[in-house]
C-alpha atoms as a PDB file:
ATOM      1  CA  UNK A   1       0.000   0.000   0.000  1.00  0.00           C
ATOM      2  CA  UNK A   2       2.577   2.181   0.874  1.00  0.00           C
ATOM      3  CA  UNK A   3       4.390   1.643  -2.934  1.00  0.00           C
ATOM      4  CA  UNK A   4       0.704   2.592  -4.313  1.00  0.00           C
ATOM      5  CA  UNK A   5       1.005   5.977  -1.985  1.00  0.00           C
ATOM      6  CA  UNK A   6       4.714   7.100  -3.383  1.00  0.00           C
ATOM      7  CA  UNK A   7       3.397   6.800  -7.210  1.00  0.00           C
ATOM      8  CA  UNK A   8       0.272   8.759  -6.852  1.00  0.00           C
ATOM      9  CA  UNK A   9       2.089  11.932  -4.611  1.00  0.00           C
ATOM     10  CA  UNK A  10       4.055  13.209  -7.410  1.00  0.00           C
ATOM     11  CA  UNK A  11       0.785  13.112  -9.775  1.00  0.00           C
ATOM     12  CA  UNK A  12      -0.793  15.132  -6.957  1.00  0.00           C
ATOM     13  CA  UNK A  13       1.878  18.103  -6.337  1.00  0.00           C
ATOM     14  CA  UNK A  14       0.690  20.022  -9.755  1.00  0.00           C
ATOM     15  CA  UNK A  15      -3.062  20.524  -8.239  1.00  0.00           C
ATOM     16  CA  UNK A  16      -1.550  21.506  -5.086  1.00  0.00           C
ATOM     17  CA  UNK A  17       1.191  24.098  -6.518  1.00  0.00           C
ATOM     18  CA  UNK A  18      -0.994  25.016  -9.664  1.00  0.00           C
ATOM     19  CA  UNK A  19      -4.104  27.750  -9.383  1.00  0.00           C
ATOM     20  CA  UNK A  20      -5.556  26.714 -13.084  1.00  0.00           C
ATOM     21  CA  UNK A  21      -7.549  23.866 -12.239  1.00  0.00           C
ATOM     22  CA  UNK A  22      -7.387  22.804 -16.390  1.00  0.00           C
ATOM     23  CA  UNK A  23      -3.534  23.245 -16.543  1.00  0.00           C
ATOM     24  CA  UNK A  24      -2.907  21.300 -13.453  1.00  0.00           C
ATOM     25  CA  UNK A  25      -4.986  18.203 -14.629  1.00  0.00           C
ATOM     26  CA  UNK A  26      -3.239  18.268 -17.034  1.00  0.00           C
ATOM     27  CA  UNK A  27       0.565  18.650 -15.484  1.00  0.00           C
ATOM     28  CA  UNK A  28      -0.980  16.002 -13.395  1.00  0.00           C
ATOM     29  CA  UNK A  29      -1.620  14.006 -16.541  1.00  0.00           C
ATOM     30  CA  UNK A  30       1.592  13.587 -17.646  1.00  0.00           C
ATOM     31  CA  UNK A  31       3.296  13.509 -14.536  1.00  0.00           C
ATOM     32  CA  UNK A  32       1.132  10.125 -14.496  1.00  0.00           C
ATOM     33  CA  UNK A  33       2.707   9.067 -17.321  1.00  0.00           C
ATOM     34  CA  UNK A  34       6.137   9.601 -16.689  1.00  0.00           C
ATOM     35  CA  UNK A  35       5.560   8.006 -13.624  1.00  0.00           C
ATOM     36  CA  UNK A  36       3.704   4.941 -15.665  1.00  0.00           C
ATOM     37  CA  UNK A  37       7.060   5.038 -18.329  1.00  0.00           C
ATOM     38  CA  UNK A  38       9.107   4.362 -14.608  1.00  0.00           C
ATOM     39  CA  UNK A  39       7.570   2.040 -13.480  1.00  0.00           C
ATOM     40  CA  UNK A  40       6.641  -0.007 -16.820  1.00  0.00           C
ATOM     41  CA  UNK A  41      10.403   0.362 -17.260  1.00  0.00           C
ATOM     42  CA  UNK A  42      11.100  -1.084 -13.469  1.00  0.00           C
ATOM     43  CA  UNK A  43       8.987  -3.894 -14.172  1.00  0.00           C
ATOM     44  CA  UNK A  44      10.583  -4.844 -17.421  1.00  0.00           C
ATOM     45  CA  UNK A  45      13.796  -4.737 -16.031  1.00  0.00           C
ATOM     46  CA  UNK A  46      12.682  -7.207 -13.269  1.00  0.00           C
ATOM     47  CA  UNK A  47      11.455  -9.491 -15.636  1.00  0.00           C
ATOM     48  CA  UNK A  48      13.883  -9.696 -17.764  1.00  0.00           C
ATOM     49  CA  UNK A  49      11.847  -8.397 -20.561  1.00  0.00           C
ATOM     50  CA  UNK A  50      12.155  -5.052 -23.002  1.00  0.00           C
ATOM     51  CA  UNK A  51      12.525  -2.246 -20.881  1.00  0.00           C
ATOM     52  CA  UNK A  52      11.553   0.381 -23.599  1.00  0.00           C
ATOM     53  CA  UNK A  53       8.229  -1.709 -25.074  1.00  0.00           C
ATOM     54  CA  UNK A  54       7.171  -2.127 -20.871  1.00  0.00           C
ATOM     55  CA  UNK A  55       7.393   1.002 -20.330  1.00  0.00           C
ATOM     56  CA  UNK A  56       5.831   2.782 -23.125  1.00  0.00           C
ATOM     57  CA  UNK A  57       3.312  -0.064 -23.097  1.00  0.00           C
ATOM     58  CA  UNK A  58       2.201   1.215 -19.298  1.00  0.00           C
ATOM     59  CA  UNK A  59       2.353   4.300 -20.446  1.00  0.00           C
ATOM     60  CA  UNK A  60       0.051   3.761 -23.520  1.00  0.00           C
ATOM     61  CA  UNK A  61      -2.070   1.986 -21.515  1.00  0.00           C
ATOM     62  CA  UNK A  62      -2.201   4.997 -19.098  1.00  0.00           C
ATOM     63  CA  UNK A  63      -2.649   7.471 -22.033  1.00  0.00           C
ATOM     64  CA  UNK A  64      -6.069   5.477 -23.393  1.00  0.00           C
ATOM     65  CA  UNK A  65      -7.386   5.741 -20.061  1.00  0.00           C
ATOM     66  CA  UNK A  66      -7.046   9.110 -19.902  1.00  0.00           C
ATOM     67  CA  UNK A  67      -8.285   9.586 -23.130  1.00  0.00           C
ATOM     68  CA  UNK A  68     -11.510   7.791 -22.109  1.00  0.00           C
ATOM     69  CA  UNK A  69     -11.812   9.668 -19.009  1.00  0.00           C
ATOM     70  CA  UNK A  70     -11.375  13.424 -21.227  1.00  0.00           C
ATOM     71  CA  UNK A  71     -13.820  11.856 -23.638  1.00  0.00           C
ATOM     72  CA  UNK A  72     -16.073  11.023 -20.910  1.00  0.00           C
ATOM     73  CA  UNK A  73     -15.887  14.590 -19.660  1.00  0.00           C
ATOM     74  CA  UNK A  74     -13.397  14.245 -17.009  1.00  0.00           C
END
């Protein structure tokens, strides 16, 4: 729990330090990510596998979610 609580703090600093709601989402967004690219990149490294495709795969994957969420209104 405490791993899932150290990712999400740097995607939270730009709504704290930013006054434009719209330009800290997204900050926040790609904070997310970069973060996503790190760890993707971690876990590819652990297992032995790519470390460029795991990370930009996490991150892809975290880039169509966001997408759904804008298109969704979010």
């Amino acid at each position: 729990m405490l791993v899932a609580v150290l990712f999400v703090i740097p995607s939270l600093m730009p709504l704290y330090f930013i006054n434009d709601y719209d330009w800290a989402i997204r900050v926040s967004n790609i904070v997310s990510f970069v973060v996503l690219f790190g760890a993707g990149y971690g876990w590819g490294k652990n297992r032995g596998a790519n470390l460029w495709k795991m990370g930009l795969a996490l991150a892809a994957f975290g880039l169509f979610m966001g997408l759904i969420a804008i298109l969704r209104g979010g």
